[in-house]
PDB file of N, CA and C in Angstrom:
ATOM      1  N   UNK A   1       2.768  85.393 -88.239  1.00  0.00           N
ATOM      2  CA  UNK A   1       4.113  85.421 -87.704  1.00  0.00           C
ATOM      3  C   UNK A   1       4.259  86.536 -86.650  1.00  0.00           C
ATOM      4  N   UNK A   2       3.472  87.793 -86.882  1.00  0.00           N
ATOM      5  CA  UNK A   2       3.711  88.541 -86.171  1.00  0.00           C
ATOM      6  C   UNK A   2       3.161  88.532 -84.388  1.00  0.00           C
ATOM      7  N   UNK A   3       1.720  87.817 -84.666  1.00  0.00           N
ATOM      8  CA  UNK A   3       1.227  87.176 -83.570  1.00  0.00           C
ATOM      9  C   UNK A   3       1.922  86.552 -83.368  1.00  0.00           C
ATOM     10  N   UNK A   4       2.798  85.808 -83.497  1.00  0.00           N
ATOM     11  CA  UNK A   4       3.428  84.660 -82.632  1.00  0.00           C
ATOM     12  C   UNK A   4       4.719  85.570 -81.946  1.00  0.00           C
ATOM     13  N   UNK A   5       5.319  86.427 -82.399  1.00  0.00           N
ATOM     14  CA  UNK A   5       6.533  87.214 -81.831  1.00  0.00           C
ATOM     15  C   UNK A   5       5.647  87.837 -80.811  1.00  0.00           C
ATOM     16  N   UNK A   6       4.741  88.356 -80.883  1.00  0.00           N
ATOM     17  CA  UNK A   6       4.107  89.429 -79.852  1.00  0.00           C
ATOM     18  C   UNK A   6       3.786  88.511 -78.403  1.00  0.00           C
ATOM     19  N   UNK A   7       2.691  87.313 -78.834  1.00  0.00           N
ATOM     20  CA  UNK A   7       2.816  86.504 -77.871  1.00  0.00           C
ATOM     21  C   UNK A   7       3.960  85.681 -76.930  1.00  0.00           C
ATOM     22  N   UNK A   8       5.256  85.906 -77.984  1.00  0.00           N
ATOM     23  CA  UNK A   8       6.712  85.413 -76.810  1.00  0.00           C
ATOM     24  C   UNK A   8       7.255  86.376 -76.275  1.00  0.00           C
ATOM     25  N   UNK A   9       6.938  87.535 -76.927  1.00  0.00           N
ATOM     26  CA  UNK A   9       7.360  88.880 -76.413  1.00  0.00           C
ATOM     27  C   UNK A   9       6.310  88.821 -74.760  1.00  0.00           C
ATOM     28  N   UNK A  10       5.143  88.751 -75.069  1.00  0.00           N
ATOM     29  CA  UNK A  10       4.525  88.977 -74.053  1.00  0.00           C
ATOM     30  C   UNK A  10       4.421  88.392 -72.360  1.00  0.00           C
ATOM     31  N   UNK A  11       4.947  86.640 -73.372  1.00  0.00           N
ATOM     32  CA  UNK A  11       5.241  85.743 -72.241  1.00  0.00           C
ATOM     33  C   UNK A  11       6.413  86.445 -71.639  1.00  0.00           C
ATOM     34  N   UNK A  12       7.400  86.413 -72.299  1.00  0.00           N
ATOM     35  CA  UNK A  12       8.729  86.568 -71.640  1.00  0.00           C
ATOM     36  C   UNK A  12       8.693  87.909 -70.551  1.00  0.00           C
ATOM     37  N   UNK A  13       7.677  88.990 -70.826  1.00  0.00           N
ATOM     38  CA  UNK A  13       7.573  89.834 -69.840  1.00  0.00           C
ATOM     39  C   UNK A  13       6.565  90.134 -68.823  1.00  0.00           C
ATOM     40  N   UNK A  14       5.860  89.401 -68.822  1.00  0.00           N
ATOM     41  CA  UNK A  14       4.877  88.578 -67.628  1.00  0.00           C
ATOM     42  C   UNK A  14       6.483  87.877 -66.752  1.00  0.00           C
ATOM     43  N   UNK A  15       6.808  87.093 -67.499  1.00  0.00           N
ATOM     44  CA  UNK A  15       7.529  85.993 -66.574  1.00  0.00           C
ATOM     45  C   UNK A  15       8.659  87.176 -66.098  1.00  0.00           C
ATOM     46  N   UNK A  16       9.382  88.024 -66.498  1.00  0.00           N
ATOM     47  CA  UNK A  16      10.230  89.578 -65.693  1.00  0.00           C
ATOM     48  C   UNK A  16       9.571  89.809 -64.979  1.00  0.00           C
ATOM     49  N   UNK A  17       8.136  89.638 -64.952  1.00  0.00           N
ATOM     50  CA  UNK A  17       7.411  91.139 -63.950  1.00  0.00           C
ATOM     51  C   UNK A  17       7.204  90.218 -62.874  1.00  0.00           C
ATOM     52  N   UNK A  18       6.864  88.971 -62.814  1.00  0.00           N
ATOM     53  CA  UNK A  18       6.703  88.138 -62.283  1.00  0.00           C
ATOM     54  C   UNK A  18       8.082  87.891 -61.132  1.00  0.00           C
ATOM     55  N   UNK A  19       9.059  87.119 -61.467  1.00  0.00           N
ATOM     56  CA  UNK A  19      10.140  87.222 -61.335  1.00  0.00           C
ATOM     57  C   UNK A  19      10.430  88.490 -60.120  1.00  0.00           C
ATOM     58  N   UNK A  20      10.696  89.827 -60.536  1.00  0.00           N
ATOM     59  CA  UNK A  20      11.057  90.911 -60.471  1.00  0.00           C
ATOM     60  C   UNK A  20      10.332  90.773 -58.877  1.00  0.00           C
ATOM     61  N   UNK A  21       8.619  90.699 -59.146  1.00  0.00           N
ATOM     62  CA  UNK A  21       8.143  90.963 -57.909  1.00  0.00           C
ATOM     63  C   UNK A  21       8.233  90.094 -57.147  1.00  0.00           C
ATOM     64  N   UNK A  22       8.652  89.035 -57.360  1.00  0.00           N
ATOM     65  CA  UNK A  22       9.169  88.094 -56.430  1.00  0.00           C
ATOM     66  C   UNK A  22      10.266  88.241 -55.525  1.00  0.00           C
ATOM     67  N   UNK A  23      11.419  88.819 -56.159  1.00  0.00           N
ATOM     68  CA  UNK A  23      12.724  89.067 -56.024  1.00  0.00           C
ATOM     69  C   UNK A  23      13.191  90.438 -55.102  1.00  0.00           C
ATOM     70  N   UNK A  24      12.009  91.410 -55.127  1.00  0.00           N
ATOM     71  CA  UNK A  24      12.273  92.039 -54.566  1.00  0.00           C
ATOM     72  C   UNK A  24      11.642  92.377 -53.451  1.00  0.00           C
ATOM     73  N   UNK A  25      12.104  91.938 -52.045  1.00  0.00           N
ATOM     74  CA  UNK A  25      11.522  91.808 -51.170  1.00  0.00           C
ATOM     75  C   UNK A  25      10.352  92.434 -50.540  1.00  0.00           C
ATOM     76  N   UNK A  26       9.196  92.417 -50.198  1.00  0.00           N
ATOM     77  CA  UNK A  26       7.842  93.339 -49.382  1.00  0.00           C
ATOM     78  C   UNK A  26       7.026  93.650 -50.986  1.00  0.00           C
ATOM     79  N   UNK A  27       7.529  93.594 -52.036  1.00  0.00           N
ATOM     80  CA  UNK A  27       6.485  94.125 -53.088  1.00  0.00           C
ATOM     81  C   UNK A  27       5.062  92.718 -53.071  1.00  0.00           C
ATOM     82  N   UNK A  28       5.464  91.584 -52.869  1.00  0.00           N
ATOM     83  CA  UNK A  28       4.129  91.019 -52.679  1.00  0.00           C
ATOM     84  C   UNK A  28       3.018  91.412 -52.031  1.00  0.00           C
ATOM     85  N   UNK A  29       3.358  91.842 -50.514  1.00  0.00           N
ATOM     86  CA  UNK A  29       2.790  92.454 -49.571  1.00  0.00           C
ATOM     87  C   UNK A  29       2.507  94.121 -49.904  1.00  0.00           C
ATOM     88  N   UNK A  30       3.356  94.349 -50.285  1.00  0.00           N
ATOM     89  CA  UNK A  30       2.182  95.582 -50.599  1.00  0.00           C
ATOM     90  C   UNK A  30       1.586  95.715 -51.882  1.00  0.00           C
ATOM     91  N   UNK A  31       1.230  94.622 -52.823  1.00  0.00           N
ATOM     92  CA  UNK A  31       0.145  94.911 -53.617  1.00  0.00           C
ATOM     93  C   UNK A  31      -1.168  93.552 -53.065  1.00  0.00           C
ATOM     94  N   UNK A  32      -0.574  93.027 -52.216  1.00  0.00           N
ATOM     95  CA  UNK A  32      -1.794  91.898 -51.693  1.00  0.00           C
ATOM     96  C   UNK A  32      -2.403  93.019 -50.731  1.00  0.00           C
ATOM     97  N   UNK A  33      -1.706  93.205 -49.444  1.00  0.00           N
ATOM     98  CA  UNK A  33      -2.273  94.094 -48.702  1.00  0.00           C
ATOM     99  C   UNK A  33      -1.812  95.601 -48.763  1.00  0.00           C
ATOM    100  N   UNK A  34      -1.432  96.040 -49.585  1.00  0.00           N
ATOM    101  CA  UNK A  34      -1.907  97.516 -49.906  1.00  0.00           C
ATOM    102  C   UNK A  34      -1.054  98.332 -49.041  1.00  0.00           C
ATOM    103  N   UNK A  35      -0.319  97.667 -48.365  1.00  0.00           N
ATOM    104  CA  UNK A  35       0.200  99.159 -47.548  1.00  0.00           C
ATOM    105  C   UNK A  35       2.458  98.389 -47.667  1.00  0.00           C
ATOM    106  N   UNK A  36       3.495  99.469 -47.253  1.00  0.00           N
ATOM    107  CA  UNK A  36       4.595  99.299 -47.133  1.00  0.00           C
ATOM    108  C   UNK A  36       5.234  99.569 -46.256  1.00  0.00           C
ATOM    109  N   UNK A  37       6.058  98.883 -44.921  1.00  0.00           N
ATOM    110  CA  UNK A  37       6.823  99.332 -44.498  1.00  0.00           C
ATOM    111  C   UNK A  37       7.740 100.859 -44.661  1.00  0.00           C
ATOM    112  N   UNK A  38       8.075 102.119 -43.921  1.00  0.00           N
ATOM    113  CA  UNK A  38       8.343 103.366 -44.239  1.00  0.00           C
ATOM    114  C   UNK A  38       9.853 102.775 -44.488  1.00  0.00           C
ATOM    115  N   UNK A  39      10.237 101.803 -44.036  1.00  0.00           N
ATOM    116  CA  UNK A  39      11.998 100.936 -44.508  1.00  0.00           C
ATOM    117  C   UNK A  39      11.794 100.740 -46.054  1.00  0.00           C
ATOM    118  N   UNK A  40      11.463 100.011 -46.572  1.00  0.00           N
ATOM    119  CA  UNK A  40      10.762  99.669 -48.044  1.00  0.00           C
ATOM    120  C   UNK A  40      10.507 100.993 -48.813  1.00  0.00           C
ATOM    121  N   UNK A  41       9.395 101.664 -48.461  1.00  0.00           N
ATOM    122  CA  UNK A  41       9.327 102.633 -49.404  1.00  0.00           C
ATOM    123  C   UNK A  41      10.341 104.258 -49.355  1.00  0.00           C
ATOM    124  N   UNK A  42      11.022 103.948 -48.638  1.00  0.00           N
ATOM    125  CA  UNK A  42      12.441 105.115 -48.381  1.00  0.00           C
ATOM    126  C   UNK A  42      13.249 104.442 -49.197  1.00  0.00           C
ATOM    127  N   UNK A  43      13.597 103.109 -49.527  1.00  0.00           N
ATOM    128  CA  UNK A  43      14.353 102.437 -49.964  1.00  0.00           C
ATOM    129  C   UNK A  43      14.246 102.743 -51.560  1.00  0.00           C
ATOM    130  N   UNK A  44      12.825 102.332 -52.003  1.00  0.00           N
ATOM    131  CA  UNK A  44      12.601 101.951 -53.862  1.00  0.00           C
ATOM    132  C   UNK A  44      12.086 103.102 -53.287  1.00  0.00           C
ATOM    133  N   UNK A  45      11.850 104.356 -52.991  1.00  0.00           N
ATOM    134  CA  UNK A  45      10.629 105.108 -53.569  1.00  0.00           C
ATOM    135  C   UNK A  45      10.495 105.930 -53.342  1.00  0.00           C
ATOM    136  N   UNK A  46      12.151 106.809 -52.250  1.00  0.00           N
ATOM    137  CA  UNK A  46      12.426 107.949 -51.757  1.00  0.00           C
ATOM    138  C   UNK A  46      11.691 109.175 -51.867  1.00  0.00           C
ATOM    139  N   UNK A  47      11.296 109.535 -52.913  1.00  0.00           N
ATOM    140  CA  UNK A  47      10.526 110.525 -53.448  1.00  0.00           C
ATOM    141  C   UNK A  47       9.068 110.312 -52.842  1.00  0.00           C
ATOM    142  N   UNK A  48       8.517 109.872 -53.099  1.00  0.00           N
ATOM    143  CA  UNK A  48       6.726 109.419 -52.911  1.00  0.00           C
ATOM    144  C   UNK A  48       7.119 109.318 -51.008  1.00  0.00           C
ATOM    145  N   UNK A  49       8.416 109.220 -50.432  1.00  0.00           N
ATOM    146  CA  UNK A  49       8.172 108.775 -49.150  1.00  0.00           C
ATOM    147  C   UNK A  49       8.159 110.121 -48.517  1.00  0.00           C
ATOM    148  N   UNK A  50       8.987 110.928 -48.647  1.00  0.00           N
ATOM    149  CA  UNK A  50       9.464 112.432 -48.712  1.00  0.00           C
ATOM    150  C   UNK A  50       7.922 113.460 -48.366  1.00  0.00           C
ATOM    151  N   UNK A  51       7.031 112.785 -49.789  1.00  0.00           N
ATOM    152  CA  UNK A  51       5.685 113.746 -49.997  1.00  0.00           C
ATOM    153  C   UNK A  51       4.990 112.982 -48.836  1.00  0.00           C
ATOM    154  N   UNK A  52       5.042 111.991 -48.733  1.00  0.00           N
ATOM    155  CA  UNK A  52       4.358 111.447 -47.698  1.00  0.00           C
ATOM    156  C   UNK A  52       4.381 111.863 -46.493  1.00  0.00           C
ATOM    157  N   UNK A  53       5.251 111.736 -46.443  1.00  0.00           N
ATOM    158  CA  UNK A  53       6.402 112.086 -45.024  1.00  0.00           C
ATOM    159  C   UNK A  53       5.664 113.449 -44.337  1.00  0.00           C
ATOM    160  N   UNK A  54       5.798 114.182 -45.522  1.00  0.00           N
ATOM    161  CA  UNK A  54       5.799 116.042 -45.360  1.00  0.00           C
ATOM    162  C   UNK A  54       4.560 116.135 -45.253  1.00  0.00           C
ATOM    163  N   UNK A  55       3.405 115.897 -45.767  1.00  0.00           N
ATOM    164  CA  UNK A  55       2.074 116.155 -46.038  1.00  0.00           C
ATOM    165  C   UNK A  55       1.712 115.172 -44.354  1.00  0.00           C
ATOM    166  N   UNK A  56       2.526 114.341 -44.048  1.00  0.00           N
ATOM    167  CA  UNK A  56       1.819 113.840 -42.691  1.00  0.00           C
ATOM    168  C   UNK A  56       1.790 115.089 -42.012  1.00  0.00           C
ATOM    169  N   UNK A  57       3.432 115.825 -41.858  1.00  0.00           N
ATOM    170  CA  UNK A  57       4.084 116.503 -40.600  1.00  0.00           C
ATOM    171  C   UNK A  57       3.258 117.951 -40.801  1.00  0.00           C
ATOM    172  N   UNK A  58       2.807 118.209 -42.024  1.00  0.00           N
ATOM    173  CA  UNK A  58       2.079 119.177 -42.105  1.00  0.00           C
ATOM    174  C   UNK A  58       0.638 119.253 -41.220  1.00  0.00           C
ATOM    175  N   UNK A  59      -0.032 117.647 -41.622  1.00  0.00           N
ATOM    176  CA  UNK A  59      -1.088 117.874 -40.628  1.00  0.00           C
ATOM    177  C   UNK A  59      -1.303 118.250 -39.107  1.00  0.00           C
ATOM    178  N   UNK A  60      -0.118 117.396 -39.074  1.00  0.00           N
ATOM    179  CA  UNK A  60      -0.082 117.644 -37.371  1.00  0.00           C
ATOM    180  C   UNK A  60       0.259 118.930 -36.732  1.00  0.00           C
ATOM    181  N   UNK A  61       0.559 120.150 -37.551  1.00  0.00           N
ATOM    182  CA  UNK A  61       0.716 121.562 -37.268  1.00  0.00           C
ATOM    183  C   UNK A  61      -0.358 122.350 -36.970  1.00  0.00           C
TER     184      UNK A  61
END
């Protein structure tokens, strides 16, 4: 019984994650090809864009 809850549990969140990355626009594209628009990742990901951002502007000093 318990296998069988785990396995609908499991379906049902495959099919969210699924879903989810569908739904939210450019995430296909950047796990097919690996990279994100700086629009996109300022958007979901402000933080990680910031370090990015800074560690570029640093090099160029």
């Amino acid at each position: 019984m318990l296998h069988s809850f785990a396995a609908v549990a499991l379906i049902v969140v495959i099919m969210v994650h699924i879903y989810a990355a569908l739904w939210v626009k450019g995430t296909i594209t950047a796990m097919v090809e690996g990279w994100v628009t700086k629009t996109w990742a300022k958007k979901h990901h402000p933080r990680w864009y910031r370090e990015v951002r800074q560690k570029q502007e640093n090099k160029t000093e």
